[in-house]
C-alpha atoms as a PDB file:
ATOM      1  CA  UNK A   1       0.000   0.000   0.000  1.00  0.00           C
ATOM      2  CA  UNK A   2       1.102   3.366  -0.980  1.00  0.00           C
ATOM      3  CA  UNK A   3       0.000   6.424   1.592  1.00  0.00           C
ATOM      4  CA  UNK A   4      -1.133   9.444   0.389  1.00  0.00           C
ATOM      5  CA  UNK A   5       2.098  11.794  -0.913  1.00  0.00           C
ATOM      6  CA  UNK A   6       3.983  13.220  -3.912  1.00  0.00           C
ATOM      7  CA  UNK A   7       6.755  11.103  -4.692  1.00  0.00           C
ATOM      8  CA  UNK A   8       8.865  12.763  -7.194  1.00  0.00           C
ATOM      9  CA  UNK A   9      11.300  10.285  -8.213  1.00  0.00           C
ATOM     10  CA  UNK A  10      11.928   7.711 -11.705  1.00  0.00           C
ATOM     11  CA  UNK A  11      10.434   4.121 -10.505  1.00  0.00           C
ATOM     12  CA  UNK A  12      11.526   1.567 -12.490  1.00  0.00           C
ATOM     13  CA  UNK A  13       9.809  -2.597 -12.565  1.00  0.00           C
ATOM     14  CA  UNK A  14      12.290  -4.645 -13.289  1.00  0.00           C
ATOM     15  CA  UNK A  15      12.449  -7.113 -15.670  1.00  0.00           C
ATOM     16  CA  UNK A  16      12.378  -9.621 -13.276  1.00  0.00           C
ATOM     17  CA  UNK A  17       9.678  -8.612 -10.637  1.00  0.00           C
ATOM     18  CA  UNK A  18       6.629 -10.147 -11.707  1.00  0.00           C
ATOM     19  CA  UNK A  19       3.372  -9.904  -9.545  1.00  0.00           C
ATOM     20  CA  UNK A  20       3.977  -6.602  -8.009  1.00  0.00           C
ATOM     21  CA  UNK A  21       0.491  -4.489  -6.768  1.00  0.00           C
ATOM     22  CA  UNK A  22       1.068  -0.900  -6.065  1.00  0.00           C
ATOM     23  CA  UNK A  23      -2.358   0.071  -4.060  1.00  0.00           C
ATOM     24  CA  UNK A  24      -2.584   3.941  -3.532  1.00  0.00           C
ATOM     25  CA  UNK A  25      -4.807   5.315  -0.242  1.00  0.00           C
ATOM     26  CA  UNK A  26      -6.553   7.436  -2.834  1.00  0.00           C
ATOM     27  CA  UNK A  27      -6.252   7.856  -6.549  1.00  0.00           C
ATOM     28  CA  UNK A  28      -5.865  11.940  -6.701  1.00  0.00           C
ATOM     29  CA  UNK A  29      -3.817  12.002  -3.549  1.00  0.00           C
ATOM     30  CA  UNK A  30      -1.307   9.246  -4.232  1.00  0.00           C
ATOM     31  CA  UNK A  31       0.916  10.882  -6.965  1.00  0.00           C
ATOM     32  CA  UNK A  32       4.057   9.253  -8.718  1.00  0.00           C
ATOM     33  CA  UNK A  33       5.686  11.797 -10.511  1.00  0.00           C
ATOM     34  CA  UNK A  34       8.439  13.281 -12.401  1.00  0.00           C
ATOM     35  CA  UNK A  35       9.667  15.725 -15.774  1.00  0.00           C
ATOM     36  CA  UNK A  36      11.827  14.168 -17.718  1.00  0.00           C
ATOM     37  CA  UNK A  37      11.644  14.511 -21.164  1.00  0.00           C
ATOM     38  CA  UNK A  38      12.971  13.675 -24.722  1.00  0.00           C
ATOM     39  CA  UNK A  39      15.194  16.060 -25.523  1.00  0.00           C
ATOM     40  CA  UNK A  40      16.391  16.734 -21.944  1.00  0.00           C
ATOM     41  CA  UNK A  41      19.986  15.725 -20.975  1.00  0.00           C
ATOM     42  CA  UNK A  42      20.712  12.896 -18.827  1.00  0.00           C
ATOM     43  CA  UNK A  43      23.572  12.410 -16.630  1.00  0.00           C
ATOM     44  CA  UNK A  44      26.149  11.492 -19.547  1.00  0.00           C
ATOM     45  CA  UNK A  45      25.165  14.589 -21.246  1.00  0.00           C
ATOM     46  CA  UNK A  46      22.784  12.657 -23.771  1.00  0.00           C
ATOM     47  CA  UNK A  47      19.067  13.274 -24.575  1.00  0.00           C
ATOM     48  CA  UNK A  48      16.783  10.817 -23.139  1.00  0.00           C
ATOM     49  CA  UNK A  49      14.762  10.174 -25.967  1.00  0.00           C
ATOM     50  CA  UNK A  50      11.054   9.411 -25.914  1.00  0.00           C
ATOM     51  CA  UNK A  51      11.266   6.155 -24.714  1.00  0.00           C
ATOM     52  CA  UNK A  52      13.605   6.825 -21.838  1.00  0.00           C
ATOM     53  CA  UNK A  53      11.314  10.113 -20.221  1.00  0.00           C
ATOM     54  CA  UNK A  54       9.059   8.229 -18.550  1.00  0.00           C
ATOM     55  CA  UNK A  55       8.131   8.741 -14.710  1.00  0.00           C
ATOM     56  CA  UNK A  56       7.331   5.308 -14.578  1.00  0.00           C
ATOM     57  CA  UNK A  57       8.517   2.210 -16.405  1.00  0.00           C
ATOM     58  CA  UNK A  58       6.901  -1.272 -15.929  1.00  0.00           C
ATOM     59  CA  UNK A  59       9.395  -3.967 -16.914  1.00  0.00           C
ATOM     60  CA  UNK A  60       8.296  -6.986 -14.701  1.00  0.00           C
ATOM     61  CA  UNK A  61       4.835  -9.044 -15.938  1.00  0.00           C
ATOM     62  CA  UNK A  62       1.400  -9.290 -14.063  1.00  0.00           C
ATOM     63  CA  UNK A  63       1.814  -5.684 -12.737  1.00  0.00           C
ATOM     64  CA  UNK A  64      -0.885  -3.673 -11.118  1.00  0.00           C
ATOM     65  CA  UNK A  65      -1.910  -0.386  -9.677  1.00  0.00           C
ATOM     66  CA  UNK A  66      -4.968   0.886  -8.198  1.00  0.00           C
ATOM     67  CA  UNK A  67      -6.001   4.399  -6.786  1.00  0.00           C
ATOM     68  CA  UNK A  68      -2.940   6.064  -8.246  1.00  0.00           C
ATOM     69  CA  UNK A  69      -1.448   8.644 -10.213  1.00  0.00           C
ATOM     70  CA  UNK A  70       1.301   8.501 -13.141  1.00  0.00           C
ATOM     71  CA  UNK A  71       2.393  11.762 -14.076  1.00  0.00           C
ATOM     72  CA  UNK A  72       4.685  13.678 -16.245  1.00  0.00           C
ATOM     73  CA  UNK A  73       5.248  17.365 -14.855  1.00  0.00           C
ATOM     74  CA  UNK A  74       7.833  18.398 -17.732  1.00  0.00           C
ATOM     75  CA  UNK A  75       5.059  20.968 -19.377  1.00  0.00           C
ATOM     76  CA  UNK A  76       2.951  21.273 -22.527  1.00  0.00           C
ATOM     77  CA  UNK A  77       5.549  22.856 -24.820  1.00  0.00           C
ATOM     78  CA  UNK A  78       8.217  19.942 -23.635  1.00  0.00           C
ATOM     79  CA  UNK A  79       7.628  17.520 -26.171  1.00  0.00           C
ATOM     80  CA  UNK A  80       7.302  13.969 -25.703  1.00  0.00           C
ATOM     81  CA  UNK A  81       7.434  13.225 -21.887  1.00  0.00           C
ATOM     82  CA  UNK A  82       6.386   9.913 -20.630  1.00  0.00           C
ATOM     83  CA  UNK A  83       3.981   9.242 -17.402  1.00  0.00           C
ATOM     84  CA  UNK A  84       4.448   5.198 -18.051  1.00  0.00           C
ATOM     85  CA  UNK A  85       6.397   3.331 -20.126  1.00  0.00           C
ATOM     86  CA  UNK A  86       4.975  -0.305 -19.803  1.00  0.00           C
ATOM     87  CA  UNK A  87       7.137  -2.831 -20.993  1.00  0.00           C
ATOM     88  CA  UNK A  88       6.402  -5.837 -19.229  1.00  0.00           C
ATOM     89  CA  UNK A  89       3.277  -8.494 -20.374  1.00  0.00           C
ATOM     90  CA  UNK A  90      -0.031  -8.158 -17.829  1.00  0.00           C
ATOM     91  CA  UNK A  91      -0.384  -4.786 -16.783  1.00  0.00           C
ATOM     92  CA  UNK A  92      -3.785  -3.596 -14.922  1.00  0.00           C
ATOM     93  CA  UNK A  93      -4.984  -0.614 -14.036  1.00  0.00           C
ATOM     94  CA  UNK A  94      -8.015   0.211 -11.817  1.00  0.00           C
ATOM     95  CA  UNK A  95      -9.323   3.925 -11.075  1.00  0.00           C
ATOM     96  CA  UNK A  96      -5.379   5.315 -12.035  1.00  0.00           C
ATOM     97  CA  UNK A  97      -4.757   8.563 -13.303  1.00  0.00           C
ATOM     98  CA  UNK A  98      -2.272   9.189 -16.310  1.00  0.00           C
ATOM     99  CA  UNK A  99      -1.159  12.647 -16.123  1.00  0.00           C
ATOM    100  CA  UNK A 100       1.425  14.591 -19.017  1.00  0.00           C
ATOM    101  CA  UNK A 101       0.621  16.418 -22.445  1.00  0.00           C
ATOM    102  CA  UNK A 102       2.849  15.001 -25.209  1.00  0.00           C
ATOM    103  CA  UNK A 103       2.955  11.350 -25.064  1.00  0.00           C
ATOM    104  CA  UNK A 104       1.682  10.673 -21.605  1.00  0.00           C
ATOM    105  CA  UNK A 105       0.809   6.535 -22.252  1.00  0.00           C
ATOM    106  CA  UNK A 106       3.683   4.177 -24.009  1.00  0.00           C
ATOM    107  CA  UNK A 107       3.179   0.591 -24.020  1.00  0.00           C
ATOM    108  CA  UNK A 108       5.393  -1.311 -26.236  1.00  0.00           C
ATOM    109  CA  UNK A 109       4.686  -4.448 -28.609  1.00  0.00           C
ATOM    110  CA  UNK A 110       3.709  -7.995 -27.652  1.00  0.00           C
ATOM    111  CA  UNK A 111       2.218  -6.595 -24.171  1.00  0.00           C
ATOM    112  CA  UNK A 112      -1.277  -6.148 -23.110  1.00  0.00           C
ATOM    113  CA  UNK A 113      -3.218  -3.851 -20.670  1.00  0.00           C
ATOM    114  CA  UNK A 114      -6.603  -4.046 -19.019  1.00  0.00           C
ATOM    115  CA  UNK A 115      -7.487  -0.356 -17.475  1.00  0.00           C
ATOM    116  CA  UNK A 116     -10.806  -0.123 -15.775  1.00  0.00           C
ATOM    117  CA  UNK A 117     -12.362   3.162 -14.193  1.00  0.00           C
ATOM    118  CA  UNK A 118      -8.982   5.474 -15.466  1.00  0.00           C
ATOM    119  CA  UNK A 119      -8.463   9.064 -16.164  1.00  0.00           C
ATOM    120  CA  UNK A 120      -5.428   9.983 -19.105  1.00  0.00           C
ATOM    121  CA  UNK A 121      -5.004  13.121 -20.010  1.00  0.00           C
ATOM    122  CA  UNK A 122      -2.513  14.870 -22.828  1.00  0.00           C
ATOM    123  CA  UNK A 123      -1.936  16.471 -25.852  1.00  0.00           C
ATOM    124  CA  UNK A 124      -0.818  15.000 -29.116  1.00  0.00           C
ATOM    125  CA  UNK A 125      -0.626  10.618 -29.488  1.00  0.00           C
ATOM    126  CA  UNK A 126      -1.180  10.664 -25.410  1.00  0.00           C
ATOM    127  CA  UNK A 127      -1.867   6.779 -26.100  1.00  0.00           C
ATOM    128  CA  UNK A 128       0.648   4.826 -28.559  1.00  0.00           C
ATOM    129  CA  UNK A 129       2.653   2.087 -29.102  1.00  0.00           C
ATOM    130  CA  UNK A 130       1.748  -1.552 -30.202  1.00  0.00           C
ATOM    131  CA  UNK A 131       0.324  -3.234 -27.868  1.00  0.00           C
ATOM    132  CA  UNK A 132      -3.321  -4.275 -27.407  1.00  0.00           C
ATOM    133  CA  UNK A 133      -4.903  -2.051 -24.639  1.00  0.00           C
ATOM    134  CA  UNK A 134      -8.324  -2.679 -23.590  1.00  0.00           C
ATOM    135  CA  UNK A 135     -10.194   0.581 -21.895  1.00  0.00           C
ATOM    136  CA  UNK A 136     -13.307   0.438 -20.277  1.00  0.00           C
ATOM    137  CA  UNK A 137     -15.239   2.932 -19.167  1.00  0.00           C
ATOM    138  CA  UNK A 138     -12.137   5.480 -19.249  1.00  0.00           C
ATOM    139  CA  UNK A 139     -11.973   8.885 -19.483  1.00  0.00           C
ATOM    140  CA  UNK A 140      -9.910  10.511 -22.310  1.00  0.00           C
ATOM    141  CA  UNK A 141      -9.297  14.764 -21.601  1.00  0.00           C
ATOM    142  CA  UNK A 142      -7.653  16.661 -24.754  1.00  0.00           C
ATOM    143  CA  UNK A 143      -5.971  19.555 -23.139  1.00  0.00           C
ATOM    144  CA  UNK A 144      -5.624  20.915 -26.541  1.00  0.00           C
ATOM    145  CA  UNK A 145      -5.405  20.304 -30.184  1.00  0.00           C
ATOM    146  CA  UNK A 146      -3.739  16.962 -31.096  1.00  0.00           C
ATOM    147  CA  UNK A 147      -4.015  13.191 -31.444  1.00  0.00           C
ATOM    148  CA  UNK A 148      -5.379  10.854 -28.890  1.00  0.00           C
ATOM    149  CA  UNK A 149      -3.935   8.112 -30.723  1.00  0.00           C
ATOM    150  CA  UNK A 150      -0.975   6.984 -32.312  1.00  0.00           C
ATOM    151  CA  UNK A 151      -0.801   3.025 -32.089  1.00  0.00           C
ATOM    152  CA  UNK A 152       1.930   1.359 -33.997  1.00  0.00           C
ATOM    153  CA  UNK A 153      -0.103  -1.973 -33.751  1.00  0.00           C
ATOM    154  CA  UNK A 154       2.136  -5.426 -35.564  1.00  0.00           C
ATOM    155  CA  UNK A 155       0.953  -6.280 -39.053  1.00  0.00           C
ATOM    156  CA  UNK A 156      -1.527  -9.659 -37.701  1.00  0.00           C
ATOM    157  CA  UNK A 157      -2.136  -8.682 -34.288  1.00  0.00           C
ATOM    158  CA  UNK A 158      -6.006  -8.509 -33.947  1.00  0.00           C
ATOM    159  CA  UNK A 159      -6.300  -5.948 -31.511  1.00  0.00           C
ATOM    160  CA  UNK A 160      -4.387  -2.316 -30.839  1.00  0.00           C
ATOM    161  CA  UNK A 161      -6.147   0.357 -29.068  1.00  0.00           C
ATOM    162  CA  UNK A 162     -10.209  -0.338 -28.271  1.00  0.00           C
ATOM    163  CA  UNK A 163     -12.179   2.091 -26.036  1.00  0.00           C
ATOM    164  CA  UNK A 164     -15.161   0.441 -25.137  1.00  0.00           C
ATOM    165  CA  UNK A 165     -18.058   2.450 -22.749  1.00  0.00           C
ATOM    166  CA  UNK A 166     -15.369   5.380 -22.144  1.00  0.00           C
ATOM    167  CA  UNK A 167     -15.578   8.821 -22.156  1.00  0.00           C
ATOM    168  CA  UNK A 168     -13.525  11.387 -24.631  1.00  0.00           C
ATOM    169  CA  UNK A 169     -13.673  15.206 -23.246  1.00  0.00           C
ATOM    170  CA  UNK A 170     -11.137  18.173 -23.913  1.00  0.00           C
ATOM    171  CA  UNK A 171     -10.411  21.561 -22.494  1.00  0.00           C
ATOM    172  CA  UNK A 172     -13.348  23.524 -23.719  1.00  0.00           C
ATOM    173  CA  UNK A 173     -12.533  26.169 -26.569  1.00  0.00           C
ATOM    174  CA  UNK A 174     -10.807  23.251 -28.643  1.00  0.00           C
ATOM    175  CA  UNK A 175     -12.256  21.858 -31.514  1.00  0.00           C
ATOM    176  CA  UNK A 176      -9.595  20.086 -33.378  1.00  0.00           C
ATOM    177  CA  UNK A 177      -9.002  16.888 -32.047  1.00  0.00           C
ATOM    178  CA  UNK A 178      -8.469  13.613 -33.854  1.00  0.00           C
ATOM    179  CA  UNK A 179      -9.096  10.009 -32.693  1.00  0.00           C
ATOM    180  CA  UNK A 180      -6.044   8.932 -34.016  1.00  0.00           C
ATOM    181  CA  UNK A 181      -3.023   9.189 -36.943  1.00  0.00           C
ATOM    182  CA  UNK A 182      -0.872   5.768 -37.398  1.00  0.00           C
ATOM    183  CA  UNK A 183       2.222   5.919 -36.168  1.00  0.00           C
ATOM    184  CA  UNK A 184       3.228   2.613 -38.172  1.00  0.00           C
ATOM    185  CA  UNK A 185       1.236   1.168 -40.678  1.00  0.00           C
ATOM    186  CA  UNK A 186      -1.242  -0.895 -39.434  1.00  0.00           C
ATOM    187  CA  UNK A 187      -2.803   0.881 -36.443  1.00  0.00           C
ATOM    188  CA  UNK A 188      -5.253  -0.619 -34.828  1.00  0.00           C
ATOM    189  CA  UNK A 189      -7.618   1.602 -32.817  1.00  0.00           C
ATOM    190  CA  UNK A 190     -11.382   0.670 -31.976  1.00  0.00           C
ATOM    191  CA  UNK A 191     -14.152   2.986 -30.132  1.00  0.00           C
ATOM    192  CA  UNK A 192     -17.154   0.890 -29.195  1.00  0.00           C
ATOM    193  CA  UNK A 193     -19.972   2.714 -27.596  1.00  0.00           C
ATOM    194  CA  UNK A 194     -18.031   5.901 -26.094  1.00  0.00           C
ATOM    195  CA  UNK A 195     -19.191   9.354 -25.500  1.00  0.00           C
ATOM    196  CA  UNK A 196     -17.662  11.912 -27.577  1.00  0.00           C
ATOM    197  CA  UNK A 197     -17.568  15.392 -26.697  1.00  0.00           C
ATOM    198  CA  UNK A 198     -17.540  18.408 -29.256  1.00  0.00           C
ATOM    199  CA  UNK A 199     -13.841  18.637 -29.583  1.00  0.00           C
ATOM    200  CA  UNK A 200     -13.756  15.280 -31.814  1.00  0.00           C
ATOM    201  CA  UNK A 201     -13.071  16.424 -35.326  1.00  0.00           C
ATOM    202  CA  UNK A 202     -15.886  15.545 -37.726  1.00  0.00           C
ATOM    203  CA  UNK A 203     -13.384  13.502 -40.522  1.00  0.00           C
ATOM    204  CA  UNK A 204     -12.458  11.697 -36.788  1.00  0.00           C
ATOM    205  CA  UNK A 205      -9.068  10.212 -38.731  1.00  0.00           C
ATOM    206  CA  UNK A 206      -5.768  11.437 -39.784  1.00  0.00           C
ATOM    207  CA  UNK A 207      -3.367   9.456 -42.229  1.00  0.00           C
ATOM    208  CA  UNK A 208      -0.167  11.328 -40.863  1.00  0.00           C
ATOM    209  CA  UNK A 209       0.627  12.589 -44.181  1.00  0.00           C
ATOM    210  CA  UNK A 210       0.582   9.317 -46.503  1.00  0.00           C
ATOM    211  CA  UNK A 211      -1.818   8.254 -48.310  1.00  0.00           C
ATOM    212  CA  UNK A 212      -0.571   4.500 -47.856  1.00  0.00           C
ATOM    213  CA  UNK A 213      -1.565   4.357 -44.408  1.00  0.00           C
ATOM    214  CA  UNK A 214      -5.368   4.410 -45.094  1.00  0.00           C
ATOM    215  CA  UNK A 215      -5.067   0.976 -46.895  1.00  0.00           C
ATOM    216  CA  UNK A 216      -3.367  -0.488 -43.629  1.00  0.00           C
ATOM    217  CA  UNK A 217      -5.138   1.369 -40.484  1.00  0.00           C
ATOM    218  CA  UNK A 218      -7.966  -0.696 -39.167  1.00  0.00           C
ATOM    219  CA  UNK A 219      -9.634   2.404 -37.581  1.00  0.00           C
ATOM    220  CA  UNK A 220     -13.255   1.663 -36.435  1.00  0.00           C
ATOM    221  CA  UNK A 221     -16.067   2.913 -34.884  1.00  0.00           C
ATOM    222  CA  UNK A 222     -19.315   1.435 -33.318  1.00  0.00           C
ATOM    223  CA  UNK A 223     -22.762   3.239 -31.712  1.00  0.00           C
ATOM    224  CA  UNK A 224     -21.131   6.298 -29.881  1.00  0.00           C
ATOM    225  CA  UNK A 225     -22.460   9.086 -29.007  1.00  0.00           C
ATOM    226  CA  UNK A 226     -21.916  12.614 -28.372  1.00  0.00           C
ATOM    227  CA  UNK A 227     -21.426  15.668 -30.457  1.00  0.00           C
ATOM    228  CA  UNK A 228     -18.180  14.144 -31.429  1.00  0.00           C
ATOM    229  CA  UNK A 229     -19.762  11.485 -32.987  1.00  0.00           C
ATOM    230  CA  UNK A 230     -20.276  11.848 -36.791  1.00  0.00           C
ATOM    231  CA  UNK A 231     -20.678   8.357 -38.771  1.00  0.00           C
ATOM    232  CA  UNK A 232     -21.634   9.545 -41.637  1.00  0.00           C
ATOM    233  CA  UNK A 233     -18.363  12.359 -41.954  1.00  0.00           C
ATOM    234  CA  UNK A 234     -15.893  10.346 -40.965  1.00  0.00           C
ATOM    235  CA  UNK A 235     -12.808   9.278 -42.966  1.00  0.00           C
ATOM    236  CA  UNK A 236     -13.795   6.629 -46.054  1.00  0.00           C
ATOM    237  CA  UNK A 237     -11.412   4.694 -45.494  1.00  0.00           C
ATOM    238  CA  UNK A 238     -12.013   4.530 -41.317  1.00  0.00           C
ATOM    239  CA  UNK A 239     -14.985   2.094 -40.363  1.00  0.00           C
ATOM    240  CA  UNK A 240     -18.222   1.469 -38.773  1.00  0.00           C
ATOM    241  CA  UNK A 241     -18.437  -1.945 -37.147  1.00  0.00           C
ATOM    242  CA  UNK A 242     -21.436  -4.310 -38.120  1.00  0.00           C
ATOM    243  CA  UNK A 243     -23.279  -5.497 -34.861  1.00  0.00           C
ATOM    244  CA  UNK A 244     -21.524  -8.835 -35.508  1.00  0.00           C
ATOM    245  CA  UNK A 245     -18.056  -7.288 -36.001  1.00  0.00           C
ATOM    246  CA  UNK A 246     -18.659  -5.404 -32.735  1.00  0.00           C
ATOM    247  CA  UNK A 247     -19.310  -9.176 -31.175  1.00  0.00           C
ATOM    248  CA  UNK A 248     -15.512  -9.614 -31.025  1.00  0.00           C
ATOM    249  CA  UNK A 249     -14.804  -6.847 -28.842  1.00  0.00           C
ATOM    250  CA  UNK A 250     -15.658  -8.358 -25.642  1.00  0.00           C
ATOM    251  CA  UNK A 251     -13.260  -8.374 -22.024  1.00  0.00           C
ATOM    252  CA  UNK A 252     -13.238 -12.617 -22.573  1.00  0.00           C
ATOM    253  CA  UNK A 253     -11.800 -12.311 -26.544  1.00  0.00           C
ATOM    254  CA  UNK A 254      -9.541  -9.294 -25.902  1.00  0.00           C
ATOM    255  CA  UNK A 255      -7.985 -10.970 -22.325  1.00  0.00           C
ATOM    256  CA  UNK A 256      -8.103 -14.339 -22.900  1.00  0.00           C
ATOM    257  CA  UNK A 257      -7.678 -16.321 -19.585  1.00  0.00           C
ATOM    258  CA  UNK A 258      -5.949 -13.496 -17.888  1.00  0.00           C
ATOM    259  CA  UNK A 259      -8.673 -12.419 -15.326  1.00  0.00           C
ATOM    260  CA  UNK A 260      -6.756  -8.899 -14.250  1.00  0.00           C
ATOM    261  CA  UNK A 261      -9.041  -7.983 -10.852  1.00  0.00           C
END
């Protein structure tokens, strides 16, 4: 159990540690924290990179949090600055907060995620990476223009990104928000009966400049809602699920036998 506090300091998982449950007392109050960012200097005098600015990095498997915070302090004109950096297969995440503007959730490939009940909050891609994340009943914020998205999902892999019952809001005043651009061909991203709020553009989908990526993104859509929500104006080339496509979007064919909580 983790008591109420800021605790500004880089926490890393190791590879090794598997099974390891950080409980915060309460998920507002309970803050893990730092500011690191891309093109920062580390100790040796060389920039950290994207990958290496996270607050948080999750190495070891079967990892989970509840009633916590993840944040990235480094600012909104600091570029890519990691909360979390998840690494390791198995991560959960109930009622957590993801706090940071540029980049604020990584997970890399050939790991999965089950969040339940979270909060993220950022900028531009504030999601991304190729892994298969499931979200339910999350809440998205924009805090201004950008990209929620940016998976980089493995040519094959059935499932990237898929919102299902969550909630996508943004900093009001801001109307130019995208569900996602492909950071790789073959993004994978999936909204299944989410609320959208007004700052969801109405094309929804970006192709990040090339034209190429429209014939590899498997970006869909199913029965939102919301002013955000505009079937018929979205993207061509972007989808809306068939009631029996929507079928394989369920917690049992996106987790397997994992049972997180």
């Amino acid at each position: 159990a983790i008591k109420n506090g800021t605790y500004k300091e880089v926490l890393t998982i190791p590879k090794n540690k598997n099974y390891i449950y950080f409980k915060g007392e309460n998920s507002e109050k309970t803050v893990l924290t730092f500011d690191n960012y891309a093109s920062k200097l580390n100790g040796s005098g060389v920039e950290y990179g994207t990958s290496c600015s996270a607050s948080v990095f999750i190495n070891g498997n079967y990892f989970k949090a509840e009633n916590l915070t993840f944040e990235n302090t480094a600012g909104i004109d600091a570029g890519q600055a990691l909360a979390i950096n998840i690494g390791g297969n198995y991560a959960a995440f109930n009622k957590c907060r993801f706090l940071g503007f540029q980049d604020t959730y990584y997970a890399g490939n050939n790991t999965i995620q089950y969040l339940k009940e979270c909060y993220i909050a950022g900028t531009v891609h504030f999601m991304f990476g190729g892994t298969t994340a499931l979200f339910d009943k999350c809440t998205m914020h924009s805090i201004r223009s950008g990209y929620v998205t940016a998976a980089s999902t493995p040519e094959g892999q059935k499932y990237g990104y898929v919102y299902l019952n969550c909630k996508l809001t943004g900093v009001s005043g801001i109307a130019t928000v995208h569900l996602g651009r492909p950071w790789r061909p073959n993004a994978n991203v999936v909204f299944i009966t989410c609320e959208m709020g007004s700052h969801i553009k109405p094309e929804g989908w970006n192709n990040w400049g090339n034209v190429a990526n429209e014939a590899t993104a498997f970006y869909a859509e199913y029965k939102s809602t919301g002013d955000g929500y505009k079937p018929g104006q979205r993207q061509p080339w972007s989808k809306q699920l068939t009631d029996e496509q929507a079928k394989e979007y369920t917690l049992e064919k996106i987790l397997g036998t994992w049972k997180p909580f």
